[in-house]
PDB file of N, CA and C in Angstrom:
ATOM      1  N   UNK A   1     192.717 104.496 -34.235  1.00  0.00           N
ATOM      2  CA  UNK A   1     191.516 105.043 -33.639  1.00  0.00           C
ATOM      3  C   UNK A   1     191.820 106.439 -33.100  1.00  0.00           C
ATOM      4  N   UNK A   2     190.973 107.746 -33.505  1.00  0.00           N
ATOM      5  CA  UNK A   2     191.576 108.708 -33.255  1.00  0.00           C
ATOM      6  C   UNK A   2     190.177 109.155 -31.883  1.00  0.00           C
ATOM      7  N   UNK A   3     191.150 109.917 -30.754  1.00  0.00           N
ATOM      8  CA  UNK A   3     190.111 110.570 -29.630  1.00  0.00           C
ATOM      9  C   UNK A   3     189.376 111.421 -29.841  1.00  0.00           C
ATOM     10  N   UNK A   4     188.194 111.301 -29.269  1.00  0.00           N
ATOM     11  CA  UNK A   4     187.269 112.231 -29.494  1.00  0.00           C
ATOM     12  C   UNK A   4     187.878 114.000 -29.308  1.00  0.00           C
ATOM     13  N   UNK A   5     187.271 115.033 -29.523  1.00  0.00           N
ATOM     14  CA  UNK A   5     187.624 116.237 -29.652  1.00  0.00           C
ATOM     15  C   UNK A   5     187.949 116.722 -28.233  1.00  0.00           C
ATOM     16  N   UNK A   6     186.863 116.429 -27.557  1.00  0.00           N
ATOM     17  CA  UNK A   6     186.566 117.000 -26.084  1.00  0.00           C
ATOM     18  C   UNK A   6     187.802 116.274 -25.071  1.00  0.00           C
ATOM     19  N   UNK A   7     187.959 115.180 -25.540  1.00  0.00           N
ATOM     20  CA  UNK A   7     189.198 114.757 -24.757  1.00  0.00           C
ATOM     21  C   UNK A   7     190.429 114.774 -24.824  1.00  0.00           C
ATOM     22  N   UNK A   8     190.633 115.292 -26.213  1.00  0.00           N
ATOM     23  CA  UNK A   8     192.326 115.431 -26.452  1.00  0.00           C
ATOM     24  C   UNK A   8     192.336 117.421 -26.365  1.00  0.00           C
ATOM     25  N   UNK A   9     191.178 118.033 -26.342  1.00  0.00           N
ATOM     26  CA  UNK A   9     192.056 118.853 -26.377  1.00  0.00           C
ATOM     27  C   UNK A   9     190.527 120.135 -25.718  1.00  0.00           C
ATOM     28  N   UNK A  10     190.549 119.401 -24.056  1.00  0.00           N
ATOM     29  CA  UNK A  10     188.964 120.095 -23.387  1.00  0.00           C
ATOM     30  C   UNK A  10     189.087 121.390 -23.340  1.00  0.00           C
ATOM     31  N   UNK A  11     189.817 122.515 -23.183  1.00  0.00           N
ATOM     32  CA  UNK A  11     189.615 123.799 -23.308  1.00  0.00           C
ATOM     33  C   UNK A  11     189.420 124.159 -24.378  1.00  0.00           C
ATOM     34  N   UNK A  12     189.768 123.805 -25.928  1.00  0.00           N
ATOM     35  CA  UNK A  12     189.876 123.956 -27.395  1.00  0.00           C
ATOM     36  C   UNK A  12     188.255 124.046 -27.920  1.00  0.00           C
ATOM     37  N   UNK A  13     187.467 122.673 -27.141  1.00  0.00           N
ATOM     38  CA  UNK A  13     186.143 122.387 -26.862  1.00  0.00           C
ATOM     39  C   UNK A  13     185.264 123.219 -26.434  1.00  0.00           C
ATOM     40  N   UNK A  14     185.707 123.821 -25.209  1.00  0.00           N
ATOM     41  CA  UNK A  14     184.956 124.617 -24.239  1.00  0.00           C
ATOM     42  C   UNK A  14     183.986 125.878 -24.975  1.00  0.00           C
ATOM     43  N   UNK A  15     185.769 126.109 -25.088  1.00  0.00           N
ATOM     44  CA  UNK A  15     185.948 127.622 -26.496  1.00  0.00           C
ATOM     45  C   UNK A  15     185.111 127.393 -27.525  1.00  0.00           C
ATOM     46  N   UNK A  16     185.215 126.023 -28.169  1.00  0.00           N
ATOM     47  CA  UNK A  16     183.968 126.222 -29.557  1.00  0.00           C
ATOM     48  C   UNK A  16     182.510 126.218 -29.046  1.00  0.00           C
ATOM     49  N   UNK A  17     182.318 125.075 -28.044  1.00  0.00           N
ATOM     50  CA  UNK A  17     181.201 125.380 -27.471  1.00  0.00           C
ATOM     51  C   UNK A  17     180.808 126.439 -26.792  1.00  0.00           C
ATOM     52  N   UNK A  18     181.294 127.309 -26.547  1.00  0.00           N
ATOM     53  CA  UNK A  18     180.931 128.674 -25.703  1.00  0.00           C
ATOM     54  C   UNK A  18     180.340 129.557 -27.186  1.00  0.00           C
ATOM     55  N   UNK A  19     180.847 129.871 -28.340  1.00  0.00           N
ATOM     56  CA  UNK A  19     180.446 130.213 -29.414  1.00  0.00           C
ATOM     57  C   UNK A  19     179.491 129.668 -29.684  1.00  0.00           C
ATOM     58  N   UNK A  20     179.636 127.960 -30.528  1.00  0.00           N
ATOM     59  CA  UNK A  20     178.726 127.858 -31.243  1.00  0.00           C
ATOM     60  C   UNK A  20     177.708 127.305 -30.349  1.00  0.00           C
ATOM     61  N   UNK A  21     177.623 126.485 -29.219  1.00  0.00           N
ATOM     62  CA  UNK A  21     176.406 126.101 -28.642  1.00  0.00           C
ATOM     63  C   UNK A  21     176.311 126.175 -26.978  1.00  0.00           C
ATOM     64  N   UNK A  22     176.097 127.513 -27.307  1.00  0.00           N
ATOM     65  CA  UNK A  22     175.852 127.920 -25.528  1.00  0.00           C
ATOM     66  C   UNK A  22     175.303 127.169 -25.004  1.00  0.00           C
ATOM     67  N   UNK A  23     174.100 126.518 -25.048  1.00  0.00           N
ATOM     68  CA  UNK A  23     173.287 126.202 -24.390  1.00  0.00           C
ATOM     69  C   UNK A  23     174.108 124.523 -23.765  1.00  0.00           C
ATOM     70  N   UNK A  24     174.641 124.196 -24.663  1.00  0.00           N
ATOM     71  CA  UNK A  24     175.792 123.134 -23.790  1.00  0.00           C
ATOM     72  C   UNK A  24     176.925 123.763 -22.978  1.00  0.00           C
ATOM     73  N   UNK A  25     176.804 124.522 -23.461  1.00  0.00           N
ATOM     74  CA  UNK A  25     178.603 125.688 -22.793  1.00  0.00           C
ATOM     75  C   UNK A  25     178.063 125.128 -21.389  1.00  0.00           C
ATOM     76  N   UNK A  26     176.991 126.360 -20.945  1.00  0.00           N
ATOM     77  CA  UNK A  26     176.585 126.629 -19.700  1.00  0.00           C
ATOM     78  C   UNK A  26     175.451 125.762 -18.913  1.00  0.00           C
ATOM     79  N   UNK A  27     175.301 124.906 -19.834  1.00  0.00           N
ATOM     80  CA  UNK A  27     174.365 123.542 -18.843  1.00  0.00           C
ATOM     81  C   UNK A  27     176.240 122.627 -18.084  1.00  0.00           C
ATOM     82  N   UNK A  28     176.634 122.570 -18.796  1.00  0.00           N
ATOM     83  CA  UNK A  28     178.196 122.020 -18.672  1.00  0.00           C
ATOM     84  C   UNK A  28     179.153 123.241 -17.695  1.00  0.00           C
ATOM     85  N   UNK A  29     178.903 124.474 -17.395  1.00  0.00           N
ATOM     86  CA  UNK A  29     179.385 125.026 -16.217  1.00  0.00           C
ATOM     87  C   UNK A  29     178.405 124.963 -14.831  1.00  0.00           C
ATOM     88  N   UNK A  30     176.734 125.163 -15.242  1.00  0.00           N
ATOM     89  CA  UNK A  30     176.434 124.755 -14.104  1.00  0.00           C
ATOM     90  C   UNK A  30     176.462 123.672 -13.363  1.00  0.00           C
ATOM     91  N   UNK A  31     176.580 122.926 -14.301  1.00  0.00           N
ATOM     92  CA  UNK A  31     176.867 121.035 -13.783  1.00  0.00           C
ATOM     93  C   UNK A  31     177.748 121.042 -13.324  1.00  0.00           C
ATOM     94  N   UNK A  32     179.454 121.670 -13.364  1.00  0.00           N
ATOM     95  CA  UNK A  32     180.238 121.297 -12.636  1.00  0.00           C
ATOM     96  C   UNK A  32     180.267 121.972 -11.163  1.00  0.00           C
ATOM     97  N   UNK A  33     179.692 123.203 -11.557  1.00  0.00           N
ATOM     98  CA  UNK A  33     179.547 123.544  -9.544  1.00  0.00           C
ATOM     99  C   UNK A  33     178.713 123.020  -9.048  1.00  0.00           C
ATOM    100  N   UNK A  34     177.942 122.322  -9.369  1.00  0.00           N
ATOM    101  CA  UNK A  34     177.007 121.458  -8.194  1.00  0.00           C
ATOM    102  C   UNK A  34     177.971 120.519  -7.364  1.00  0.00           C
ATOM    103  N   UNK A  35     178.868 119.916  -7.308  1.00  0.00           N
ATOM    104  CA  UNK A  35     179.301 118.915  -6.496  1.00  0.00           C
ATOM    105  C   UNK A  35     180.487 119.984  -5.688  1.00  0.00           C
ATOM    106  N   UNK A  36     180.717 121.206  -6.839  1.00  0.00           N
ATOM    107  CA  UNK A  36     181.827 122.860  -5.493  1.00  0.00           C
ATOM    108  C   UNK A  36     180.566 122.860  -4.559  1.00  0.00           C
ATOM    109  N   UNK A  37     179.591 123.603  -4.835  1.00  0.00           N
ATOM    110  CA  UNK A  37     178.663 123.872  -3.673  1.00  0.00           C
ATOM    111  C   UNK A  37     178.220 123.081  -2.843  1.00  0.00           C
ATOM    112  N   UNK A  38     178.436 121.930  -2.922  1.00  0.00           N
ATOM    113  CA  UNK A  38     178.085 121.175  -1.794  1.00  0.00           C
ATOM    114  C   UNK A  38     178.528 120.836  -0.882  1.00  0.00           C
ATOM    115  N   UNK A  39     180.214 121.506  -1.044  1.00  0.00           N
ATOM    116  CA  UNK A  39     180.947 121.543  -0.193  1.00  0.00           C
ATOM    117  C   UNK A  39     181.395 122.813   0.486  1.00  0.00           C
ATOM    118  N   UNK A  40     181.013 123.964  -0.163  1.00  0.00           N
ATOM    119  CA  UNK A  40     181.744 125.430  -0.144  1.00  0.00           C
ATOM    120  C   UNK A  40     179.884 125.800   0.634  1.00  0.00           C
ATOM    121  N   UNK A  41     178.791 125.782   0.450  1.00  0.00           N
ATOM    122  CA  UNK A  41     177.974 126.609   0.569  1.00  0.00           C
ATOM    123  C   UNK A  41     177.539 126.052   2.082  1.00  0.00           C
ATOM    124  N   UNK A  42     177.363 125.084   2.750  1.00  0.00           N
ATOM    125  CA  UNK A  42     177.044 125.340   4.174  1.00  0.00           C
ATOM    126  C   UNK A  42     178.034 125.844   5.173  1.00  0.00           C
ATOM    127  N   UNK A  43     179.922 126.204   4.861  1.00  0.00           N
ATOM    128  CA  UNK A  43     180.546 126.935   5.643  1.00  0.00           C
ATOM    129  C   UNK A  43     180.154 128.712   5.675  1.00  0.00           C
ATOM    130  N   UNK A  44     180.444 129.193   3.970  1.00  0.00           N
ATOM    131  CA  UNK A  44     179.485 130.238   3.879  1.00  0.00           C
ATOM    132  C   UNK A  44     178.123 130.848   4.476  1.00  0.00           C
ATOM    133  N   UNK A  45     177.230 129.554   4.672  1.00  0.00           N
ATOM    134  CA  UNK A  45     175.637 130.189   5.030  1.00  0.00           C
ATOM    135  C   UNK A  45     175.857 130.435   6.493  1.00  0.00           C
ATOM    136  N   UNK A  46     176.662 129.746   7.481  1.00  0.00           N
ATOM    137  CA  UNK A  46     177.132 129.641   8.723  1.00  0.00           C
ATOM    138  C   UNK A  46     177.991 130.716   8.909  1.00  0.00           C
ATOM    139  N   UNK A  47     178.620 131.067   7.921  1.00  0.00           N
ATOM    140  CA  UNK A  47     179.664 132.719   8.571  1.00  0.00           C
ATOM    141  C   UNK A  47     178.497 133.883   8.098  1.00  0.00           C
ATOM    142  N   UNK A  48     177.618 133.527   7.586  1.00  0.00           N
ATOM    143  CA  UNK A  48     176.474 134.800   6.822  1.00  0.00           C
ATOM    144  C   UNK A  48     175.326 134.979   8.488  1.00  0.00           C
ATOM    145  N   UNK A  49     175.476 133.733   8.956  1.00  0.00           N
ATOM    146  CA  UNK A  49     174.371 133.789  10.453  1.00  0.00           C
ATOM    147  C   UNK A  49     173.739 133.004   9.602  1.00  0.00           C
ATOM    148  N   UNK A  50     173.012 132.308   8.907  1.00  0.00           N
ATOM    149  CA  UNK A  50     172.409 131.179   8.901  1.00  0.00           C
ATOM    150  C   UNK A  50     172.189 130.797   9.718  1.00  0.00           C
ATOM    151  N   UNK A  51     170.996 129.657  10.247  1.00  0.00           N
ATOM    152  CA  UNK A  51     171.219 128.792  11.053  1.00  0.00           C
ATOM    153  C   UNK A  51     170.538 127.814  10.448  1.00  0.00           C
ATOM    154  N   UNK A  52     170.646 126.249  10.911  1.00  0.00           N
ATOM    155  CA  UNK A  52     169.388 125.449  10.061  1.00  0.00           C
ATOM    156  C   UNK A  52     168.372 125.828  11.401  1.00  0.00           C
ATOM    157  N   UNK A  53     167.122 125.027  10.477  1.00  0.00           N
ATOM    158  CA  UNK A  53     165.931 125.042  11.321  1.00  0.00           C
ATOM    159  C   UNK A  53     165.588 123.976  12.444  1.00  0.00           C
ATOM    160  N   UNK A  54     164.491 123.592  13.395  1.00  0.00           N
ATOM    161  CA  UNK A  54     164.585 123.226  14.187  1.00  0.00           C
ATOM    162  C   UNK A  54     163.748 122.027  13.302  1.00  0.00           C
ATOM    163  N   UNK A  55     164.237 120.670  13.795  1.00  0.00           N
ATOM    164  CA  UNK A  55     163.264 119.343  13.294  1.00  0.00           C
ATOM    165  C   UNK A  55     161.749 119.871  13.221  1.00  0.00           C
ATOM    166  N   UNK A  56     161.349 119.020  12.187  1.00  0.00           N
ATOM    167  CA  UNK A  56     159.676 119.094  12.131  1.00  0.00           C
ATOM    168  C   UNK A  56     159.348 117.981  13.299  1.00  0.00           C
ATOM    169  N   UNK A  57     158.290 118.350  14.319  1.00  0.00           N
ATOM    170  CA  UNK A  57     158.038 117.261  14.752  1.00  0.00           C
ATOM    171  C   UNK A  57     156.991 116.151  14.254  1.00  0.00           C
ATOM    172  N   UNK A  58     157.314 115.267  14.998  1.00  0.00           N
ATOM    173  CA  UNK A  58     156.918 113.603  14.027  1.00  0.00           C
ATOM    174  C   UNK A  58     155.888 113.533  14.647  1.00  0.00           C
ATOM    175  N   UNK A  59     155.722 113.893  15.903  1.00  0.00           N
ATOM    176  CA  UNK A  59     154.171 113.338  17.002  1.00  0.00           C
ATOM    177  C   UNK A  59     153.630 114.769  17.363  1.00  0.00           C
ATOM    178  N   UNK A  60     152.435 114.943  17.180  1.00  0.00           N
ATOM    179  CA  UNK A  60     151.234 115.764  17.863  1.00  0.00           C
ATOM    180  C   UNK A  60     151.842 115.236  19.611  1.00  0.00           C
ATOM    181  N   UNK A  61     151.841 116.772  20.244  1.00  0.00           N
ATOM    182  CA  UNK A  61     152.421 116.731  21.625  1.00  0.00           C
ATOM    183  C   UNK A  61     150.832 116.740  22.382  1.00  0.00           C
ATOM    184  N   UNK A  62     150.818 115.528  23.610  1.00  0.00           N
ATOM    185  CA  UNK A  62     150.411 114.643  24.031  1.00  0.00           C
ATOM    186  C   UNK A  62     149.411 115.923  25.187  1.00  0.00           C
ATOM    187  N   UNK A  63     148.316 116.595  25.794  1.00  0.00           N
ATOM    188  CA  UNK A  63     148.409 118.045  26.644  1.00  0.00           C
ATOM    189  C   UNK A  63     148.393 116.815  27.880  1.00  0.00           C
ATOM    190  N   UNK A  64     148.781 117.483  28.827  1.00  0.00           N
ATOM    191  CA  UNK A  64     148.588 116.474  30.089  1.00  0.00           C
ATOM    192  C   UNK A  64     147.135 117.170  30.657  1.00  0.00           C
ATOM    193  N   UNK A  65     146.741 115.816  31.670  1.00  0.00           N
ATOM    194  CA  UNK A  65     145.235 116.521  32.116  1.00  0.00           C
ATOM    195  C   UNK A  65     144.579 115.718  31.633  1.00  0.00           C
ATOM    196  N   UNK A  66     142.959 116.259  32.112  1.00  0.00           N
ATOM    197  CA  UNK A  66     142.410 115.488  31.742  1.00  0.00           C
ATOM    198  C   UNK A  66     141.670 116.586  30.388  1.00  0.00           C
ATOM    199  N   UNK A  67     140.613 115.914  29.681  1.00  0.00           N
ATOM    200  CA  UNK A  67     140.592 116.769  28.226  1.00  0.00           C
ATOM    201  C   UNK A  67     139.474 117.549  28.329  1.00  0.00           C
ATOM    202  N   UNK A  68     139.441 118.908  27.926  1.00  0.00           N
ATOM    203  CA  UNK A  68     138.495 119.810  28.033  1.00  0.00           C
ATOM    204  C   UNK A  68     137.483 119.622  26.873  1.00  0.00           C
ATOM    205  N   UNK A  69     136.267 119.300  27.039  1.00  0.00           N
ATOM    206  CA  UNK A  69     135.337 119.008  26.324  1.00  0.00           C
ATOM    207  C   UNK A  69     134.764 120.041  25.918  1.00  0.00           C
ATOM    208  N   UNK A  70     134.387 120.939  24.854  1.00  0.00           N
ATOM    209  CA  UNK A  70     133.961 122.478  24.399  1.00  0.00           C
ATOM    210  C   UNK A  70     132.350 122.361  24.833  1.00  0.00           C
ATOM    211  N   UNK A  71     132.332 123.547  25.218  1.00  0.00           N
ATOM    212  CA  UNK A  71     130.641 123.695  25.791  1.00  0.00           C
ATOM    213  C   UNK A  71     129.847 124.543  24.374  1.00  0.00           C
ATOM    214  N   UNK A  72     128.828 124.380  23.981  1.00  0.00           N
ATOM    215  CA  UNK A  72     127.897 125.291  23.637  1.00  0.00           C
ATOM    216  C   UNK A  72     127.862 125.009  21.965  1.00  0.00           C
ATOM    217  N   UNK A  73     128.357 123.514  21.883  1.00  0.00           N
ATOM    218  CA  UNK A  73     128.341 123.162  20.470  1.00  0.00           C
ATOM    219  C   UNK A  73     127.000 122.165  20.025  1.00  0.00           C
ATOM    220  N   UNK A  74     126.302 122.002  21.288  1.00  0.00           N
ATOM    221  CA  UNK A  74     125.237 120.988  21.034  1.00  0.00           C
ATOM    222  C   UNK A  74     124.110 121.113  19.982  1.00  0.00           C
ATOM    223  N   UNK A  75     123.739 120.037  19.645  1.00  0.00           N
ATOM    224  CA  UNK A  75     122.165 120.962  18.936  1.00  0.00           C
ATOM    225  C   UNK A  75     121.663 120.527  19.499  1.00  0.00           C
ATOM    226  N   UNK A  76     120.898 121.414  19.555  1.00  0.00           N
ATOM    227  CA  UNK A  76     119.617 121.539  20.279  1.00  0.00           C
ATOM    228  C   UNK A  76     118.271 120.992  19.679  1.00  0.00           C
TER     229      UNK A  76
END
């Protein structure tokens, strides 16, 4: 049983695919930095001044008091 191409010999691969079918070349380089950046890009955004944002809040804030009823909406 002989190994597939890509596994006996992955740079040999890379190389033909970078020629003959880019469009795998570079779906196959951006795929591998997704799991670098997920580790490399929130120390970066933090030395750039980043900051994250503040929580969305979950509850409509409560006014204390009693409630101002709008004047001058009646019909008449």
């Amino acid at each position: 049983m002989t190994t597939p191409q890509f596994w006996s010999t992955p740079l040999r691969y890379l190389r033909w695919a970078s020629h003959e079918k880019p469009a795998i070349f570079f779906a196959m380089a951006v795929g591998a930095t997704g799991p670098v950046m997920l580790v490399a890009l929130p120390p970066i955004r933090r030395f750039f001044g980043d900051v994250d944002p503040e929580p969305i809040p979950l509850t409509y804030p409560i006014p204390k008091g009693p409630r101002v009823i709008p004047q001058g909406y009646d019909d008449e």
